[in-house]
Protein backbone atom coordinates (compact mmCIF):
# COMPACT_ATOMS: atom_id res chain seq x y z
CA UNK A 1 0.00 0.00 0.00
CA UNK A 2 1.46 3.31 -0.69
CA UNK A 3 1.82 6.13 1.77
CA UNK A 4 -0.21 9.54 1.31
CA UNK A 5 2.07 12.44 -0.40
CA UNK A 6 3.41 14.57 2.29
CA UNK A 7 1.26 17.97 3.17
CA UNK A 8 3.75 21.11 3.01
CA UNK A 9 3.74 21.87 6.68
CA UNK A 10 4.86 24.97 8.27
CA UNK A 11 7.36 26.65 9.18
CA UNK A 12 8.54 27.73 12.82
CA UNK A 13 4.90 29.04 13.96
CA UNK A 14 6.52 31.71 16.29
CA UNK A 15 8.49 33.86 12.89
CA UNK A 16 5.29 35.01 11.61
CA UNK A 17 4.12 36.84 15.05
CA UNK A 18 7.71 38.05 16.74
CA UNK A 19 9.53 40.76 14.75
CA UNK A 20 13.39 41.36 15.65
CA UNK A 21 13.65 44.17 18.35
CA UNK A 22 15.92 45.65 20.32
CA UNK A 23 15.82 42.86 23.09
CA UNK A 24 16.66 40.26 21.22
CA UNK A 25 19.98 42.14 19.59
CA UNK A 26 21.26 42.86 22.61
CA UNK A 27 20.58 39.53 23.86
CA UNK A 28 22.75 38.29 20.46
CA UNK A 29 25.21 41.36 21.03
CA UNK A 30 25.70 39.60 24.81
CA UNK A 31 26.92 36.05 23.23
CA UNK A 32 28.96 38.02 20.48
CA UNK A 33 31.11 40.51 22.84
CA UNK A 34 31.51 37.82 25.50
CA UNK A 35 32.65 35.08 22.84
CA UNK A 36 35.01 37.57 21.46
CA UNK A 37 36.54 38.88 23.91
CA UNK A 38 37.43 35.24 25.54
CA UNK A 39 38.64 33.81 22.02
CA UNK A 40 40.10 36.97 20.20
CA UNK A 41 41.36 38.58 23.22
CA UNK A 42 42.92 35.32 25.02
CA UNK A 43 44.33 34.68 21.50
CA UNK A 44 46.20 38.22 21.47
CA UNK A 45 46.92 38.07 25.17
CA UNK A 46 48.84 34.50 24.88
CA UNK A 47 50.90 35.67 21.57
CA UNK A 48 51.54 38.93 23.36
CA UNK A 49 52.45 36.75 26.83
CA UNK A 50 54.92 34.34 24.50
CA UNK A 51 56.17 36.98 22.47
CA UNK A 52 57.53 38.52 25.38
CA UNK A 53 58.74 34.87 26.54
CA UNK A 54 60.23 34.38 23.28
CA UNK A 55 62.98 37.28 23.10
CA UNK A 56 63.51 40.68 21.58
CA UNK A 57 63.03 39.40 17.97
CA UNK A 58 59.43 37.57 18.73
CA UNK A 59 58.43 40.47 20.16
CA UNK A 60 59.62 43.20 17.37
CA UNK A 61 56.91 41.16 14.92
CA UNK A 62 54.22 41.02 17.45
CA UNK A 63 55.14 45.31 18.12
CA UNK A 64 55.56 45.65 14.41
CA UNK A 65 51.86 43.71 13.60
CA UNK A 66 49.95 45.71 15.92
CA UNK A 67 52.21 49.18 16.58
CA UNK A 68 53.59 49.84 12.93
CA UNK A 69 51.31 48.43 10.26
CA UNK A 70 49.12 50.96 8.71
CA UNK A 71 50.08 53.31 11.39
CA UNK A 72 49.36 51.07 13.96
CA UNK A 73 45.88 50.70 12.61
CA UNK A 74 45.64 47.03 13.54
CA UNK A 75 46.34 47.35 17.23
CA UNK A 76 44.06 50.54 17.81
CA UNK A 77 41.00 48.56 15.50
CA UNK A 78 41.45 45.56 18.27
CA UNK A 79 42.14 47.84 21.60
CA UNK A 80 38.97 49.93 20.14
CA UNK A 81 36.98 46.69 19.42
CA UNK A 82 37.53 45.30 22.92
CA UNK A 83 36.44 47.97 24.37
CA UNK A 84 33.22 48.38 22.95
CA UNK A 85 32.71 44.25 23.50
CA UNK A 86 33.43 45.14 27.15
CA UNK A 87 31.12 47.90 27.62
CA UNK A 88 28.65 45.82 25.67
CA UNK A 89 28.97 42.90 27.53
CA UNK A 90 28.94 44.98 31.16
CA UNK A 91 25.77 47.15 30.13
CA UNK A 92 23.87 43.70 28.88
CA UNK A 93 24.67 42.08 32.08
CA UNK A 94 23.95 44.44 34.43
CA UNK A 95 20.39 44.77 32.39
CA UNK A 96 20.26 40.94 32.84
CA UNK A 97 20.84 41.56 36.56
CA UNK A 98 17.62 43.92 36.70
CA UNK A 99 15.60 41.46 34.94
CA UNK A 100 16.28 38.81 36.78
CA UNK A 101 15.30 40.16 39.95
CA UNK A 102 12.12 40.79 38.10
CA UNK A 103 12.36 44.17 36.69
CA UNK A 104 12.03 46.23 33.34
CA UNK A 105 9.46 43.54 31.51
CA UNK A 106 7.01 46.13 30.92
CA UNK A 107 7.77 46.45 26.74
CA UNK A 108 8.50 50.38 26.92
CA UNK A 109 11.02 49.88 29.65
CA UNK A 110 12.49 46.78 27.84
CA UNK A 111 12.64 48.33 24.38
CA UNK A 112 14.49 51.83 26.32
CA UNK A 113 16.67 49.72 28.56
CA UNK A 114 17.93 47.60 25.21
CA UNK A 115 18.90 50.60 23.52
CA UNK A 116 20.18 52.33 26.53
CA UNK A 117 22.84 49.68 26.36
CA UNK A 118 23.94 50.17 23.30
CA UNK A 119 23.75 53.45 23.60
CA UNK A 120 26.48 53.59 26.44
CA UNK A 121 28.40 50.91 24.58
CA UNK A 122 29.17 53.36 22.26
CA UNK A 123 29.34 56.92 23.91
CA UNK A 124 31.41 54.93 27.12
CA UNK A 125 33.93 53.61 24.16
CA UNK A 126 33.88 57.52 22.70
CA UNK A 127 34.66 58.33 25.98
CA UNK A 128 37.33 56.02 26.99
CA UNK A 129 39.28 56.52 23.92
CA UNK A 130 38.91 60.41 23.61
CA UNK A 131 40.81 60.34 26.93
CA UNK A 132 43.31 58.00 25.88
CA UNK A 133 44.50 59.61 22.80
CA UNK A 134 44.42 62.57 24.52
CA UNK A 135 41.40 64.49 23.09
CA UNK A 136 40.05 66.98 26.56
């Protein structure tokens, strides 16, 4: 006896009734910036750490790849980078803390604290960097 032909059936229910806010970017933003920083930044850290193990010469290519190329354009695109994961990463989790002792669930106040955090992501980076550089 032969089966019945298969009915299309559909897709994930839930895609036609949530849109993409700013909750759930943040909440991918989160995984991002704390992935990144652990991999790219304890990959840079343990070069830098056996570079300096190594000898002068080890160290003169790490310097040279992240001081001297383009201007130094590499290192200042990572140290800027890191920063903004790390201000991303603190401003999600301290929203996480809040919401896990039960607060900010109410939409408005989700939607305003989600882009508050990315929002001081970027002006605390801005910030951070403008002093470094030396920009008053």
């Amino acid at each position: 006896m032969a089966s019945p032909t298969p009915r299309a059936r559909p897709l994930s229910p839930h895609l036609s009734i949530w849109k993409p806010g700013p909750h759930m970017v943040v909440s991918i933003l989160h995984r991002i910036t704390g992935d990144g920083m652990a991999t790219v930044g304890t990959v840079v850290l343990v070069w830098w750490l056996a570079a300096i193990a190594a000898g002068r010469e080890s160290y003169q290519t790490f310097y040279h790849v992240f001081g001297e190329v383009a201007g130094g354009a590499i290192g200042y695109l990572f140290a800027i980078g890191m920063t903004l994961c790390f201000f991303q990463h603190m401003a999600t989790g301290i929203r996480h803390f809040f919401l896990d002792a039960g607060a900010g669930y109410e939409l408005k106040i989700n939607r305003s604290g989600s882009i508050a955090t990315m929002v001081f992501a970027v002006v605390a980076t801005v910030l951070v960097w403008a002093y470094i550089v030396g920009v008053k």
